[in-house]
N, C-alpha and C. Protein backbone atom coordinates (compact mmCIF):
# COMPACT_ATOMS: atom_id res chain seq x y z
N UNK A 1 2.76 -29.33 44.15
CA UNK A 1 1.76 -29.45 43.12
C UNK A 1 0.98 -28.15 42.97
N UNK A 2 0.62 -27.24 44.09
CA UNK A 2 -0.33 -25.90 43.92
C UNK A 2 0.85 -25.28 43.10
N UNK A 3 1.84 -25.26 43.71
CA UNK A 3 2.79 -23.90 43.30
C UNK A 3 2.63 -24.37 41.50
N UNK A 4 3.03 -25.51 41.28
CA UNK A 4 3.30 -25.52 39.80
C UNK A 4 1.88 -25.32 39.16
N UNK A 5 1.14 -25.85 39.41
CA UNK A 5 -0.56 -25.32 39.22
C UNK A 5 -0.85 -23.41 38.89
N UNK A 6 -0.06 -23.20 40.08
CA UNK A 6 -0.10 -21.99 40.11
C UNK A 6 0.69 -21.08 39.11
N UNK A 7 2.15 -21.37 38.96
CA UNK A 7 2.51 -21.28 37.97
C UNK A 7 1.98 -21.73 36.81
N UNK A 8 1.40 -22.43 35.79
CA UNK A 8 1.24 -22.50 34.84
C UNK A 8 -0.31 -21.90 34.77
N UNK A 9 -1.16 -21.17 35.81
CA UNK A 9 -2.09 -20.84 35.52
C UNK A 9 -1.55 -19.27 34.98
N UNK A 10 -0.60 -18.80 36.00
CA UNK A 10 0.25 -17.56 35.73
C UNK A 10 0.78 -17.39 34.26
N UNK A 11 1.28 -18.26 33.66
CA UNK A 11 2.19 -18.51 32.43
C UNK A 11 0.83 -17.93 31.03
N UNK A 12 0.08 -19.47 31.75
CA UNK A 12 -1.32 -19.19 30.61
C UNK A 12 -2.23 -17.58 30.68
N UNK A 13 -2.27 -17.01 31.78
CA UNK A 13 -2.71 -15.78 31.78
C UNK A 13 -1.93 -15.07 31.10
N UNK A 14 -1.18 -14.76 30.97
CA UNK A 14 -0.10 -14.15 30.56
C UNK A 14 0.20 -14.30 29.14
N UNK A 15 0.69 -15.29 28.27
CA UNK A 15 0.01 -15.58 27.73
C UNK A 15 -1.01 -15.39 26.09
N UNK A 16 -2.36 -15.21 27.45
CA UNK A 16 -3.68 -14.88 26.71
C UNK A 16 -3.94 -13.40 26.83
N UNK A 17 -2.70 -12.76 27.25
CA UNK A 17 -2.97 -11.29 27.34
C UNK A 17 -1.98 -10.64 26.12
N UNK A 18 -1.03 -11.46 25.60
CA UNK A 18 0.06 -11.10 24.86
C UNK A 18 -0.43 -10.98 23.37
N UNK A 19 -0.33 -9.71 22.95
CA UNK A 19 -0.92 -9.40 21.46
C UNK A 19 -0.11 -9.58 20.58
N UNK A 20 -0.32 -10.24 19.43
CA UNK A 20 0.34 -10.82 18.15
C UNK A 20 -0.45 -9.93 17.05
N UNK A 21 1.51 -9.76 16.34
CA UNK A 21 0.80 -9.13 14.77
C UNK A 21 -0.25 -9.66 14.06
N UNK A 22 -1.32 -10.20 13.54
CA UNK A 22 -2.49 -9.96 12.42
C UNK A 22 -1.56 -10.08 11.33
N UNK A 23 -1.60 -10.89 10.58
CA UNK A 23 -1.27 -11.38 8.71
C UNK A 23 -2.83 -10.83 8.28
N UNK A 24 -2.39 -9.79 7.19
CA UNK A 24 -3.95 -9.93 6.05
C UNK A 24 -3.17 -10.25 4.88
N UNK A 25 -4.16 -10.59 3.71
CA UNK A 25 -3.61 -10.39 2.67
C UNK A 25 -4.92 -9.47 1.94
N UNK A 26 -4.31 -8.25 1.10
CA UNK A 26 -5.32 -7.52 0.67
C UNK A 26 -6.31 -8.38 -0.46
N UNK A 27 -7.19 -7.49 -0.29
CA UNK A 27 -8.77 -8.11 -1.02
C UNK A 27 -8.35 -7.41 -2.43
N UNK A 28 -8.24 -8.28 -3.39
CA UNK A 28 -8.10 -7.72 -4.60
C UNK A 28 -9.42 -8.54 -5.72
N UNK A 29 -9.27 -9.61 -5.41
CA UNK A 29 -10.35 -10.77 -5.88
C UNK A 29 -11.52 -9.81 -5.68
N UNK A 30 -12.58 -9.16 -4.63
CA UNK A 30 -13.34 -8.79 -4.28
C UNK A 30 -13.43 -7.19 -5.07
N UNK A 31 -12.24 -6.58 -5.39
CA UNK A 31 -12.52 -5.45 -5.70
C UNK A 31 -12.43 -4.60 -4.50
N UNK A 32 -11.94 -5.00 -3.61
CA UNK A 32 -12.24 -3.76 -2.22
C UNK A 32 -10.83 -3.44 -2.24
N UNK A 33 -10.20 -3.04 -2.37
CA UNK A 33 -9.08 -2.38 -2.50
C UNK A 33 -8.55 -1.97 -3.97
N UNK A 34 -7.89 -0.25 -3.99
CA UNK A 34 -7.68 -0.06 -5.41
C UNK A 34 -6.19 0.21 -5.04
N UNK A 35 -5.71 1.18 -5.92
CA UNK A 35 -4.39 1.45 -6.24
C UNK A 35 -4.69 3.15 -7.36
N UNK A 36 -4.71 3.92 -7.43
CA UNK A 36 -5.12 4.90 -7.74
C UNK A 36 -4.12 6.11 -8.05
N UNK A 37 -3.74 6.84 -9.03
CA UNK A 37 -2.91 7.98 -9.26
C UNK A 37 -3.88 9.00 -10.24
N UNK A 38 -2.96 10.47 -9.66
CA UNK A 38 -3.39 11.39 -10.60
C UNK A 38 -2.32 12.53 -10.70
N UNK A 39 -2.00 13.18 -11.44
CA UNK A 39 -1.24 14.27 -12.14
C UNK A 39 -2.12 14.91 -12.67
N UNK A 40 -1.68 16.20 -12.92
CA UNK A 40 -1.75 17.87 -13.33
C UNK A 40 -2.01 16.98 -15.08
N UNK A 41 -2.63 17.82 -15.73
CA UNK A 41 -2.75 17.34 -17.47
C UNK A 41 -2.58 19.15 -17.59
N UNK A 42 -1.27 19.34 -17.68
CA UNK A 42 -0.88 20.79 -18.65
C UNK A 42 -1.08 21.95 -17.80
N UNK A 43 -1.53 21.53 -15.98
CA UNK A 43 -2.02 23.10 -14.97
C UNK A 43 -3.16 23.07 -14.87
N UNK A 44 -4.55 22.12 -15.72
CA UNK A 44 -5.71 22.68 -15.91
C UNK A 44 -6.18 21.89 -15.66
N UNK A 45 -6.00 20.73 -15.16
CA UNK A 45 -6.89 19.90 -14.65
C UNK A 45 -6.12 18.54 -14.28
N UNK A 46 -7.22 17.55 -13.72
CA UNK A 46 -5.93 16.37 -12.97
C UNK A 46 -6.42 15.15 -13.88
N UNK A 47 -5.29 14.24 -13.87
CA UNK A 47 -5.78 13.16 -14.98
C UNK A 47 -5.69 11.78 -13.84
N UNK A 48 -6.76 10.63 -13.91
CA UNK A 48 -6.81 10.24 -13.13
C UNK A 48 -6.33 8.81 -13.66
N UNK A 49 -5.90 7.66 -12.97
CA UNK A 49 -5.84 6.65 -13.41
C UNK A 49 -5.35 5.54 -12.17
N UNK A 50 -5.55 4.35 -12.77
CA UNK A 50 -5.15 3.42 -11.88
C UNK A 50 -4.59 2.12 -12.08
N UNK A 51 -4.59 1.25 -11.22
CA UNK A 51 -3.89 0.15 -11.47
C UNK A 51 -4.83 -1.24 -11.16
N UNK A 52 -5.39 -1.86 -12.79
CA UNK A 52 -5.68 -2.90 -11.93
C UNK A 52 -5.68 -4.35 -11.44
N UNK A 53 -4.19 -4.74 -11.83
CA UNK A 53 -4.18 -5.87 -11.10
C UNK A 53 -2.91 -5.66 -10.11
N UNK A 54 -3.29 -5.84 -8.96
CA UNK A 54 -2.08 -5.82 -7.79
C UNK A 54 -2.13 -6.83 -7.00
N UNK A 55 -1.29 -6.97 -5.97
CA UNK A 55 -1.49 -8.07 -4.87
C UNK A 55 -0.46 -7.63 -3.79
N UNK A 56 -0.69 -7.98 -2.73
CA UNK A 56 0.05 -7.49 -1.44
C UNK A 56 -0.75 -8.12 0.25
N UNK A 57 0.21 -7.91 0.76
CA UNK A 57 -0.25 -8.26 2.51
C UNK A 57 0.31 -7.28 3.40
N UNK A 58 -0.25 -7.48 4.63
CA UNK A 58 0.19 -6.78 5.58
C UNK A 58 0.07 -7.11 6.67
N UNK A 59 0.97 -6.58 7.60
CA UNK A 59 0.81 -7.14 9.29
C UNK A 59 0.60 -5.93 10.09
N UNK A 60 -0.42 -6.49 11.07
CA UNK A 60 -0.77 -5.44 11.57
C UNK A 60 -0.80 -5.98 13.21
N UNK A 61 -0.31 -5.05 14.55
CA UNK A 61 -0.74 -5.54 15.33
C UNK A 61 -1.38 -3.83 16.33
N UNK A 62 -1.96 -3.96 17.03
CA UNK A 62 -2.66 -2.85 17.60
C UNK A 62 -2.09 -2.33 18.63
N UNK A 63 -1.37 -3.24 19.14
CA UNK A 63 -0.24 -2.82 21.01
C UNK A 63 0.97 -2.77 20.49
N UNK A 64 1.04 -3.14 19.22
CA UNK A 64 2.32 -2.75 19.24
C UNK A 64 2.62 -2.40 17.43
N UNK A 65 2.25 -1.34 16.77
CA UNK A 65 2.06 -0.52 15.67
C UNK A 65 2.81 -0.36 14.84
N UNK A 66 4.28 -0.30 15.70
CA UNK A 66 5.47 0.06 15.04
C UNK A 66 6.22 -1.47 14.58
N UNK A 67 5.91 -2.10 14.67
CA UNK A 67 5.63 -3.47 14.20
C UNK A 67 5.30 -3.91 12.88
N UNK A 68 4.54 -3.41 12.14
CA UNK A 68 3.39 -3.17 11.09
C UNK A 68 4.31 -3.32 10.02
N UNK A 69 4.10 -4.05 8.79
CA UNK A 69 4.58 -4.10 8.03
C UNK A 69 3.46 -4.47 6.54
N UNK A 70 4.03 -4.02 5.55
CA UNK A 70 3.25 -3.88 4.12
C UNK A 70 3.99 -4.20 3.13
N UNK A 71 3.50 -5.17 2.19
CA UNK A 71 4.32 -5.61 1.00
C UNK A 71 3.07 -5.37 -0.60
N UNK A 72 3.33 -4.25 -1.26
CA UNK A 72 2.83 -4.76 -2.84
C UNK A 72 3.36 -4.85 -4.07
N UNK A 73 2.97 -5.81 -4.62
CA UNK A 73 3.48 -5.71 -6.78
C UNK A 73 2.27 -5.45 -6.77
N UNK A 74 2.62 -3.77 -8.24
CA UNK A 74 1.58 -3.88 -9.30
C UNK A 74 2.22 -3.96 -10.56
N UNK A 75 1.18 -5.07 -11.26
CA UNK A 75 1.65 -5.59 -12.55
C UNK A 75 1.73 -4.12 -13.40
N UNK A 76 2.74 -3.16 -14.01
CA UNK A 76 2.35 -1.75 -14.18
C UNK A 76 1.97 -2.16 -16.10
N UNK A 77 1.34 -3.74 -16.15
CA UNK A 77 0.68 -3.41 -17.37
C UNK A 77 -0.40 -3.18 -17.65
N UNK A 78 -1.19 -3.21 -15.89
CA UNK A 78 -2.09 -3.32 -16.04
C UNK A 78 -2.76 -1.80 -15.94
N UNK A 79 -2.30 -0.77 -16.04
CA UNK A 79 -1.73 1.06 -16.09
C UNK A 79 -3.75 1.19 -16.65
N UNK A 80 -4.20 1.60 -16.35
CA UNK A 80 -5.48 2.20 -17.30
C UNK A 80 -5.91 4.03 -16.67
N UNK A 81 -5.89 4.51 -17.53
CA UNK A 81 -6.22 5.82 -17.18
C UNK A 81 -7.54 6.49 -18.33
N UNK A 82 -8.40 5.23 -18.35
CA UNK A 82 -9.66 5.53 -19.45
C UNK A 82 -9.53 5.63 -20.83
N UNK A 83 -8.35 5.61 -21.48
CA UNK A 83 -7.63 5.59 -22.65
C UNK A 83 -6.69 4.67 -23.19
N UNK A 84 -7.34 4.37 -24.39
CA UNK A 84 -6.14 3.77 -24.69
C UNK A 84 -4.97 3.33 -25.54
N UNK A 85 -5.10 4.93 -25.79
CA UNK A 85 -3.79 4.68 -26.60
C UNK A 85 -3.02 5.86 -25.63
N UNK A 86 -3.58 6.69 -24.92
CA UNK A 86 -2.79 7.22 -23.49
C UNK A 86 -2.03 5.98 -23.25
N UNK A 87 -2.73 4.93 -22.56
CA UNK A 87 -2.61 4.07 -21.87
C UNK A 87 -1.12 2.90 -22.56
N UNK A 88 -1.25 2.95 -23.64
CA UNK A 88 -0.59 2.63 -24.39
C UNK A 88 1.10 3.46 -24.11
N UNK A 89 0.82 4.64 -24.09
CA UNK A 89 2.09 5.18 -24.35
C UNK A 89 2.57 5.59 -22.99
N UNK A 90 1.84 5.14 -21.75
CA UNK A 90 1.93 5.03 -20.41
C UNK A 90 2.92 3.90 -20.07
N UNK A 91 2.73 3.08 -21.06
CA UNK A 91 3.32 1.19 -20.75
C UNK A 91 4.61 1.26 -21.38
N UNK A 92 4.79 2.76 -22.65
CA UNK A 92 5.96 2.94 -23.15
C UNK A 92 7.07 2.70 -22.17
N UNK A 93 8.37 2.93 -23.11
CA UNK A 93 10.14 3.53 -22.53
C UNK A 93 10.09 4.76 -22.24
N UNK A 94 8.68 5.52 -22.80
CA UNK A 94 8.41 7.19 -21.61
C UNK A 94 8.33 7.26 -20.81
N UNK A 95 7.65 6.18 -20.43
CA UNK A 95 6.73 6.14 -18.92
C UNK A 95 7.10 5.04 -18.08
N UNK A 96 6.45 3.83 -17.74
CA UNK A 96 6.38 2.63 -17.20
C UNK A 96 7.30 1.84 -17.62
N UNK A 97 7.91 1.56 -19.27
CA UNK A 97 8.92 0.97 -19.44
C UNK A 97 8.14 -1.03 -19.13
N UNK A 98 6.78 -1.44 -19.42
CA UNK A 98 6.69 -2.35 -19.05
C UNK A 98 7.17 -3.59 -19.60
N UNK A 99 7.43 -3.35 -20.74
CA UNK A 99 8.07 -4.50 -21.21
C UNK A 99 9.74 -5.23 -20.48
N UNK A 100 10.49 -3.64 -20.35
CA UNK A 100 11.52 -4.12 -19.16
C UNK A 100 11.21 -4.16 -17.92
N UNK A 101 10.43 -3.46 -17.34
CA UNK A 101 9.83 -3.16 -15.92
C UNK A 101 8.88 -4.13 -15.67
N UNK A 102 8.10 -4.57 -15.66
CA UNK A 102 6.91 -5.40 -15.59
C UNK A 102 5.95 -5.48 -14.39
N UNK A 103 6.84 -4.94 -13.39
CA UNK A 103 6.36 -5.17 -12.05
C UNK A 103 6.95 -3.62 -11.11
N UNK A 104 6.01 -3.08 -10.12
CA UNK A 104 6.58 -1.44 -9.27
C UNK A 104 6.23 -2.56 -8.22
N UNK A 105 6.86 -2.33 -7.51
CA UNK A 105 6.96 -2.78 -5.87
C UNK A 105 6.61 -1.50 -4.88
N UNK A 106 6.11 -1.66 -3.54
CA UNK A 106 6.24 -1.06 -2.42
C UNK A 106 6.31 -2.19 -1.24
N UNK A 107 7.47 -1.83 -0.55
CA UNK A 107 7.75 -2.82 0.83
C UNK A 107 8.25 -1.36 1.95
N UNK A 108 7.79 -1.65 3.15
CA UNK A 108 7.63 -1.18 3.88
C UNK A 108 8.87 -1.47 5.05
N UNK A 109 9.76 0.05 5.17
CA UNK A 109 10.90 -0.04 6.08
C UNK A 109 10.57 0.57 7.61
N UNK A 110 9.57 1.37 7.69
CA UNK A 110 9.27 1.30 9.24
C UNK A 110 7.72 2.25 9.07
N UNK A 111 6.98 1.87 10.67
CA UNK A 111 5.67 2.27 10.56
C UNK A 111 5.50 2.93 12.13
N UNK A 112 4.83 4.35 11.85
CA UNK A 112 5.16 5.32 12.97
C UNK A 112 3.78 6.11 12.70
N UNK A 113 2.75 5.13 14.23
CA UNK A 113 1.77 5.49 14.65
C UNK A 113 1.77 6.88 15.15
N UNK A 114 0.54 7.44 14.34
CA UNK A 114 0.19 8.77 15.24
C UNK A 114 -1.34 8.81 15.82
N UNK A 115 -2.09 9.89 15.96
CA UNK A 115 -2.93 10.26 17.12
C UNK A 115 -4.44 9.89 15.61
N UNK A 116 -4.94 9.93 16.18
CA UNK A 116 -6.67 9.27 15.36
C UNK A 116 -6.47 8.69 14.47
N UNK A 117 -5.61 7.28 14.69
CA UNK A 117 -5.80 6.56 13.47
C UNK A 117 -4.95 6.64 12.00
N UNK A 118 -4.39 8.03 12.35
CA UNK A 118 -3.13 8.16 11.18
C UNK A 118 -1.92 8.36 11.57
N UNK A 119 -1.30 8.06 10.98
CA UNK A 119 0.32 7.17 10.87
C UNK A 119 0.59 7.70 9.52
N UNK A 120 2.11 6.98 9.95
CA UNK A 120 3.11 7.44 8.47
C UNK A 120 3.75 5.60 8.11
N UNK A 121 3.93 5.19 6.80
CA UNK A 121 4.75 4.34 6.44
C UNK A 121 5.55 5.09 5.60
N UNK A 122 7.14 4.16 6.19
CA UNK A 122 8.43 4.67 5.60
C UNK A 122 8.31 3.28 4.62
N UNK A 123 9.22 3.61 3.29
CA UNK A 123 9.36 2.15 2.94
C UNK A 123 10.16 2.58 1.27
N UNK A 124 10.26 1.64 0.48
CA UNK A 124 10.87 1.60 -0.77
C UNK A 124 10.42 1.41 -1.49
N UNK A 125 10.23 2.51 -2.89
CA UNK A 125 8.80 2.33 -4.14
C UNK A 125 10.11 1.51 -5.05
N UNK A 126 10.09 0.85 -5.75
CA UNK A 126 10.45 0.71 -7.15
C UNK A 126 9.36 0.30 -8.26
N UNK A 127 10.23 1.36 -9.08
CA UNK A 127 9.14 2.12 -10.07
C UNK A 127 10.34 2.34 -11.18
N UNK A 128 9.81 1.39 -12.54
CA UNK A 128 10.78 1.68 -13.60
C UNK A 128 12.37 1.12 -13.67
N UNK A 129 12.01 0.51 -12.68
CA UNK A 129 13.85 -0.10 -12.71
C UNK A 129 14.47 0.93 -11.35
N UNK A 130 13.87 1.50 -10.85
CA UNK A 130 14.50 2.71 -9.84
C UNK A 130 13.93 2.42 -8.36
N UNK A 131 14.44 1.94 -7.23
CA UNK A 131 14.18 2.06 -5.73
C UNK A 131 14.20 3.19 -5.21
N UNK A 132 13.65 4.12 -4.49
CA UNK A 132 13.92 5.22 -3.82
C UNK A 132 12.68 5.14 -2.08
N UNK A 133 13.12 5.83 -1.30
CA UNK A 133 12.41 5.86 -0.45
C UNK A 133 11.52 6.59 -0.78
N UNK A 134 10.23 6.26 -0.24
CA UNK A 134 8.58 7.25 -0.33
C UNK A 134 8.05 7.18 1.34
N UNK A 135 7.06 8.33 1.53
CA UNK A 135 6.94 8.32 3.21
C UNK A 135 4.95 7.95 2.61
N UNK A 136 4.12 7.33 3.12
CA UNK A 136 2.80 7.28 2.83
C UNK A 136 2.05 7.65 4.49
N UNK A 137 1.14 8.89 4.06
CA UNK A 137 0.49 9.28 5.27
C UNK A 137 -0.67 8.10 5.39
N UNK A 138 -0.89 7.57 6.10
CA UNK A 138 -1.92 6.74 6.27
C UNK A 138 -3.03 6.92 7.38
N UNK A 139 -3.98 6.69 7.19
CA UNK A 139 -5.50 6.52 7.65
C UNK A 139 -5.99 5.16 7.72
N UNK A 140 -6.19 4.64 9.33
CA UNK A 140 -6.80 3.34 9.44
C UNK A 140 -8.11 3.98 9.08
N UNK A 141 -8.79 3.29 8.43
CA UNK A 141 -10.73 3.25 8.26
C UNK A 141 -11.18 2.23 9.00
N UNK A 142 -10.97 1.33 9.10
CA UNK A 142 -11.84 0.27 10.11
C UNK A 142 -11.43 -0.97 10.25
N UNK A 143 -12.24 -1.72 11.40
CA UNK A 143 -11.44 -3.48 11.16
C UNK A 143 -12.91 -3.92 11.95
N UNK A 144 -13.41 -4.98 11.98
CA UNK A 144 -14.33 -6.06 12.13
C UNK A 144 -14.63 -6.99 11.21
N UNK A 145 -15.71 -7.93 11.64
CA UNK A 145 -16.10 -9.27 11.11
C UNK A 145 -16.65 -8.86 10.05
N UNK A 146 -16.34 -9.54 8.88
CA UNK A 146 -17.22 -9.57 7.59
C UNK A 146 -18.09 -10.53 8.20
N UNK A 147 -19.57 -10.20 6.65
CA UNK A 147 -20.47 -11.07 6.69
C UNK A 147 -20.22 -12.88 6.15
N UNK A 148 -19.03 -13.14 6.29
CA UNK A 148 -18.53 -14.44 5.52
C UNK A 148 -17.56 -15.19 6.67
N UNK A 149 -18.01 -14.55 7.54
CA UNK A 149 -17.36 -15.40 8.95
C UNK A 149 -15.75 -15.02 8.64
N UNK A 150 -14.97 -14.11 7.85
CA UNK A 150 -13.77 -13.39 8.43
C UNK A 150 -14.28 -12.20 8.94
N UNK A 151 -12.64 -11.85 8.91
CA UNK A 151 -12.28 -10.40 9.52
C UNK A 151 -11.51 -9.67 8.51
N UNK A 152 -11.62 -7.84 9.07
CA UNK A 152 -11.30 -7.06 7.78
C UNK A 152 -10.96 -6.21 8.74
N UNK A 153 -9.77 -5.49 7.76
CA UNK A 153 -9.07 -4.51 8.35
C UNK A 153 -8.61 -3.84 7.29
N UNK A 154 -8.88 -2.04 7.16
CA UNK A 154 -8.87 -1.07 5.77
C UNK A 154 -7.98 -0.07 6.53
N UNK A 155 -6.95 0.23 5.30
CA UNK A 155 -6.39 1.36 5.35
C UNK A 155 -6.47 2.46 4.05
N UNK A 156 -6.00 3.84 4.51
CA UNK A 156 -5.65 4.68 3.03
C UNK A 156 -4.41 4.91 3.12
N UNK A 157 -3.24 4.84 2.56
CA UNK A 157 -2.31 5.84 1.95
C UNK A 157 -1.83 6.88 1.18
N UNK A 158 -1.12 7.66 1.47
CA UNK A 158 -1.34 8.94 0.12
C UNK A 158 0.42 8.72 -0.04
N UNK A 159 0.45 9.00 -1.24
CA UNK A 159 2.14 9.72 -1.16
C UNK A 159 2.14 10.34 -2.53
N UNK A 160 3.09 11.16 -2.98
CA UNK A 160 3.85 11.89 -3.88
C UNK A 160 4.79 12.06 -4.38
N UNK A 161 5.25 11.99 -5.73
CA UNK A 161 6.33 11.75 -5.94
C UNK A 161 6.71 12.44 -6.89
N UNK A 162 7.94 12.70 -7.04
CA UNK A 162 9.02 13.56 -9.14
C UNK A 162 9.42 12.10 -9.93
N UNK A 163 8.14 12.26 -11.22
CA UNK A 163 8.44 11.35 -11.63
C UNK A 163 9.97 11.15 -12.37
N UNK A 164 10.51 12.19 -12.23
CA UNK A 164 11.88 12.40 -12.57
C UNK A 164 13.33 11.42 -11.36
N UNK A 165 12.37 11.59 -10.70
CA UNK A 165 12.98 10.69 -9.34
C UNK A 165 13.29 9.47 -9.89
N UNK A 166 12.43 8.62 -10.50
CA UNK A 166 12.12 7.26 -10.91
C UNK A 166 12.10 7.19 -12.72
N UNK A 167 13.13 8.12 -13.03
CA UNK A 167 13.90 7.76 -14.23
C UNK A 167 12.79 8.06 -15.30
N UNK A 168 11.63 8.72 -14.80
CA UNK A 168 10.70 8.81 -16.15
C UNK A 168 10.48 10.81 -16.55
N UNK A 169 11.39 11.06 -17.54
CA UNK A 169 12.01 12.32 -17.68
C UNK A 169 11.02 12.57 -19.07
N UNK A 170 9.58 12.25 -19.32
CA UNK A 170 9.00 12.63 -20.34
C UNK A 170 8.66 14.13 -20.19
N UNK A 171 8.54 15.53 -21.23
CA UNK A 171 8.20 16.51 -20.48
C UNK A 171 6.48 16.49 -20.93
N UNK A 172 6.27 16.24 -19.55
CA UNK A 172 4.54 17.01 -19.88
C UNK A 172 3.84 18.48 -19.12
N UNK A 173 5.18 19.49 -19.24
CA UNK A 173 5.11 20.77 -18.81
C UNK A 173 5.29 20.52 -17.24
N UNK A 174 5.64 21.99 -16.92
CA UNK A 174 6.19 22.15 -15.26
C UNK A 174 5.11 21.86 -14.88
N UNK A 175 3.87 21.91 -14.67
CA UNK A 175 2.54 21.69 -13.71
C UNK A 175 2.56 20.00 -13.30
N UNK A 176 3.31 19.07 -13.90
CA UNK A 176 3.01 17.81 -14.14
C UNK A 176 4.14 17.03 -13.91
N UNK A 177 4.98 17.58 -12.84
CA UNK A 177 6.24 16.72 -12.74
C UNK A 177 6.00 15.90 -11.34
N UNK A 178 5.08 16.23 -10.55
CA UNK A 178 5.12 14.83 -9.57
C UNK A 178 3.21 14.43 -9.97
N UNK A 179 3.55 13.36 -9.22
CA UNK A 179 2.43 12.10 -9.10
C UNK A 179 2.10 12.12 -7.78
N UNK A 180 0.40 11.95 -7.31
CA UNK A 180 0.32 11.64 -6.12
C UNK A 180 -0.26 10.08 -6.47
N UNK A 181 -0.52 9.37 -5.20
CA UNK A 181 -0.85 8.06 -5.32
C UNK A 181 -1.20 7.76 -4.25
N UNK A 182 -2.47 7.11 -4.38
CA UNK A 182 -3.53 6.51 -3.42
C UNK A 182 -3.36 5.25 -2.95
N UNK A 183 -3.48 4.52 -1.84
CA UNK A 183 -3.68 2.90 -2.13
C UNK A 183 -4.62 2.73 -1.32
N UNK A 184 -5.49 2.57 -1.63
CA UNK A 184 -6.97 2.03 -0.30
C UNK A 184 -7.14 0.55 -0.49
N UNK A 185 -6.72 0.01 0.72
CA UNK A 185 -6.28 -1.50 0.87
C UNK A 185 -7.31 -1.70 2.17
N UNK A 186 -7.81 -2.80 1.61
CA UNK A 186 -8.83 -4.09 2.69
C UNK A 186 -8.20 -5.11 2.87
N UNK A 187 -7.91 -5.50 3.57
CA UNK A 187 -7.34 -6.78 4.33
C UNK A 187 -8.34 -7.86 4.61
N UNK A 188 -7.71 -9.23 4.51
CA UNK A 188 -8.66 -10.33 5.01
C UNK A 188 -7.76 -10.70 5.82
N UNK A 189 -8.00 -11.21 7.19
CA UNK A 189 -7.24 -11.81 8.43
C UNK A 189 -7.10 -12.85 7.89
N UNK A 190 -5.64 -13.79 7.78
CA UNK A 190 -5.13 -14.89 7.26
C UNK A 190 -5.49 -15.97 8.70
């Protein structure tokens, strides 16, 4: 009777020491997370814009990083760059293609912790009807209790891309052929 006592006190320690991935799903309802791009406008300046309806989750665990996984759709009709008849010809067969396209994906093929909090995600953009791999440098910003009795956990991503890569061959001069892109994502612990 001790030994098995003993054993299952062993089992349960053990256990309660074993760290599990974290499910969030990002805060979009709230506004705490965006989706964000900008390009060169002609060499002389950067044009900014964003995306705003998206949705996505992520797993996160802390002992074990490389683990980590990220899923988003953005609806790319929802394209606004302060204009709108830009915006308009953004949603075109120039650009976004949304009427065939309707939806850019990012899903996440591997995640490779580095030293203060930044890391790299490997993973697959589709954009325009086109999959290609993208690498996103990432920055944890923080994780604790919200004031609403959850928990929160924020990241940044950056990446860059030829929009020529992803089938969108409009010319808006050599200064303006890749895109960088932001995603600053808040998590709610599921």
């Amino acid at each position: 009777m001790k030994t098995l006592l003993a054993t299952s006190l062993l089992a349960l320690s053990l256990l309660g020491t074993q760290a599990y991935a974290e499910d969030y799903k990002i805060d979009t309802e709230g506004m705490h997370s965006a989706i964000q791009f900008r390009i060169k406008h002609l060499g002389y300046s950067w044009l900014y814009g964003r995306f705003n309806d998206f949705a996505g989750t992520f797993s996160y665990d802390a002992a074990k990083p490389e683990a980590s996984k990220v899923a988003v759709t953005i609806k790319t009709t929802s394209v606004d760059s302060n204009h709108a008849e830009r915006d308009k010809h953004l949603r075109s067969a120039d650009f976004l293609n949304v009427e065939k396209f309707p939806e850019a994906k990012f899903e996440s093929t591997a995640f490779k912790a580095g030293a203060d909090g930044k890391s790299t995600i490997e993973g697959n953009l589709t954009l325009n009807g086109v999959t290609k791999p993208v690498t996103l440098n990432v920055e944890e910003i923080g994780a604790g209790d919200d004031p609403w009795g959850g928990y929160r956990r924020g990241f940044e991503g950056k990446t860059s891309f030829t929009l020529a890569d992803f089938g969108i061959n409009y010319d808006l001069g050599p200064a303006s052929k890749e895109v960088e892109l932001t995603l600053s994502v808040e998590g709610i612990r599921q």
